[in-house]
Protein backbone atom coordinates (compact mmCIF):
# COMPACT_ATOMS: atom_id res chain seq x y z
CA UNK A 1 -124.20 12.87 31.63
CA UNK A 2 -122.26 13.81 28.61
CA UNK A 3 -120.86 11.67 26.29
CA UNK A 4 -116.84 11.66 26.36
CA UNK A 5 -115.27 11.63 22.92
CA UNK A 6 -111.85 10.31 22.75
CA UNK A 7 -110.98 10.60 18.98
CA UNK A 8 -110.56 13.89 17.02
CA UNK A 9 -110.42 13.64 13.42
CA UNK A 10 -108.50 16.05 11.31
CA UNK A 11 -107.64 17.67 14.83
CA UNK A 12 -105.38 21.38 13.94
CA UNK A 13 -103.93 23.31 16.62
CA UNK A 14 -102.22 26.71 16.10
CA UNK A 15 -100.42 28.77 18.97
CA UNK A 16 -100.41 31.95 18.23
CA UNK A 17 -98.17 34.82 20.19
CA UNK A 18 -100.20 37.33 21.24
CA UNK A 19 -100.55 40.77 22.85
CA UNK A 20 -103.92 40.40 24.99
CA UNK A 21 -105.87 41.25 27.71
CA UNK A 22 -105.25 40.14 31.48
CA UNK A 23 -101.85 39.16 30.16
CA UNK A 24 -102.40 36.68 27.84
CA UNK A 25 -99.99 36.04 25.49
CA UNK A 26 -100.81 32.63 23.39
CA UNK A 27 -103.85 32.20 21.86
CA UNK A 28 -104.55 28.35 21.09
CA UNK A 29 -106.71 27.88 18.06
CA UNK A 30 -108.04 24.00 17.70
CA UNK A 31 -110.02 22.62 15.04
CA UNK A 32 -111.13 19.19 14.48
CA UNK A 33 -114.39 17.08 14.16
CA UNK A 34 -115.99 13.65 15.61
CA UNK A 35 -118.55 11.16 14.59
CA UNK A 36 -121.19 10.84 16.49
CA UNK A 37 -124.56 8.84 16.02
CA UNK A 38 -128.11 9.92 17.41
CA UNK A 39 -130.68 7.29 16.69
CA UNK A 40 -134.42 8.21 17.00
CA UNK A 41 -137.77 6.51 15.90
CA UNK A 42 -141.40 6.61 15.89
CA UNK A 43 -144.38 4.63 14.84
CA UNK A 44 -147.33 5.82 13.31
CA UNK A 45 -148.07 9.67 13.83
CA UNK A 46 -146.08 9.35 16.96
CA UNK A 47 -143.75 12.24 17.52
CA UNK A 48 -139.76 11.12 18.45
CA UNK A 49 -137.10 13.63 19.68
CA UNK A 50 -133.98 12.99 21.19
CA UNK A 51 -131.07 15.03 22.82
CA UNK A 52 -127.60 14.37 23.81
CA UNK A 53 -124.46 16.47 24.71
CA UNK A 54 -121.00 15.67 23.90
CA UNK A 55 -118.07 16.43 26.06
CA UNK A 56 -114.18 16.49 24.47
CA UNK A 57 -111.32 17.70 26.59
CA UNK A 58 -109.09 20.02 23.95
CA UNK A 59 -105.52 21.31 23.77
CA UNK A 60 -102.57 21.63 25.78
CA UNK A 61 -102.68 21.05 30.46
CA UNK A 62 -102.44 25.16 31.49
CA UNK A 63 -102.71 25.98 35.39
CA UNK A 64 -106.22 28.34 36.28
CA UNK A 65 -103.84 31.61 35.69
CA UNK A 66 -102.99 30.89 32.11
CA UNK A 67 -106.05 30.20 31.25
CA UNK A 68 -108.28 33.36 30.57
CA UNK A 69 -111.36 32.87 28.11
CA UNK A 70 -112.76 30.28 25.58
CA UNK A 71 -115.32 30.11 23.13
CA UNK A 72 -117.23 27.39 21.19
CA UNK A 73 -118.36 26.99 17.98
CA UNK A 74 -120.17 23.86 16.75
CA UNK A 75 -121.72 22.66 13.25
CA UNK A 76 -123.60 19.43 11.68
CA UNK A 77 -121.31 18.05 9.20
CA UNK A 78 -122.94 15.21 8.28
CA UNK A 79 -127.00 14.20 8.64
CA UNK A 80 -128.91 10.78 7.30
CA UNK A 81 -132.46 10.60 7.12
CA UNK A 82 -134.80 7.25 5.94
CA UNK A 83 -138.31 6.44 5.54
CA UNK A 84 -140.34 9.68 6.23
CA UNK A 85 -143.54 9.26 4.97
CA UNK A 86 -145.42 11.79 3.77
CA UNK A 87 -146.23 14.83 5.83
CA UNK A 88 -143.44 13.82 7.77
CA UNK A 89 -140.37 15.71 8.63
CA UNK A 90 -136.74 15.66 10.53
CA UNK A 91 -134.63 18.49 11.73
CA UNK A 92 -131.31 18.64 13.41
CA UNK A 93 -130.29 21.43 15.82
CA UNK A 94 -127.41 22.36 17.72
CA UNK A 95 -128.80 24.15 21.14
CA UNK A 96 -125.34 25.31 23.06
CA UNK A 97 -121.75 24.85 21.93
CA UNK A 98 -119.75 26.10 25.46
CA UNK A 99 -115.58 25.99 26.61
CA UNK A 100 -114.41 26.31 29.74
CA UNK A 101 -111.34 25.34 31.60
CA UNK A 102 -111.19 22.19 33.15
CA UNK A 103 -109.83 22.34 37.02
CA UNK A 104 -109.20 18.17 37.03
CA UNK A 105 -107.65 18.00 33.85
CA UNK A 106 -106.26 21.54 33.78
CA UNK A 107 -107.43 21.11 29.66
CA UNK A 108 -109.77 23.28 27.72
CA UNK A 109 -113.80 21.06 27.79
């Protein structure tokens, strides 16, 4: 189950008129970021991982016609690491970033 964010922070939205395929003629470009926290631990030469996938519904309501194609980007803006000991390591990764018309809240998630 995905997390739900409710807050964007610095959250930009441009609507651009466009000439484009299938006849599309906005293009919505939405920028923004959100805190989120990930908390792992281990003891001793344990291994810890952890995974978790956010979910943000984006932009203005548009009916399954106006909407024709979305894509994702994603990024780590911000990272904290404490107590590795030595030989030790961390790494952060982002596996998918994906958009897609939502049919209950007719909003881009």
């Amino acid at each position: 189950m995905a997390i739900k964010i409710a807050q964007i922070q610095n959250l930009q939205q441009l609507d651009v008129l466009v000439a484009g395929p299938d006849d599309a003629n906005h293009l919505f470009i939405i920028d923004g970021q959100f805190d989120a926290s990930l908390t792992i631990s281990g003891q001793g030469t344990n291994f810890a991982s952890g995974k978790e996938t956010f979910s943000v519904l984006l932009g203005p309501k548009l009916t399954n016609r106006q909407f024709v194609r979305a894509i994702a980007t994603a990024s780590i803006v911000k990272s904290q690491i404490g107590n590795i000991k030595t030989g030790g390591f961390a790494a952060w990764n982002i596996l998918d970033a994906d958009a897609d018309w939502d049919d209950e809240s007719d909003r881009l998630n």
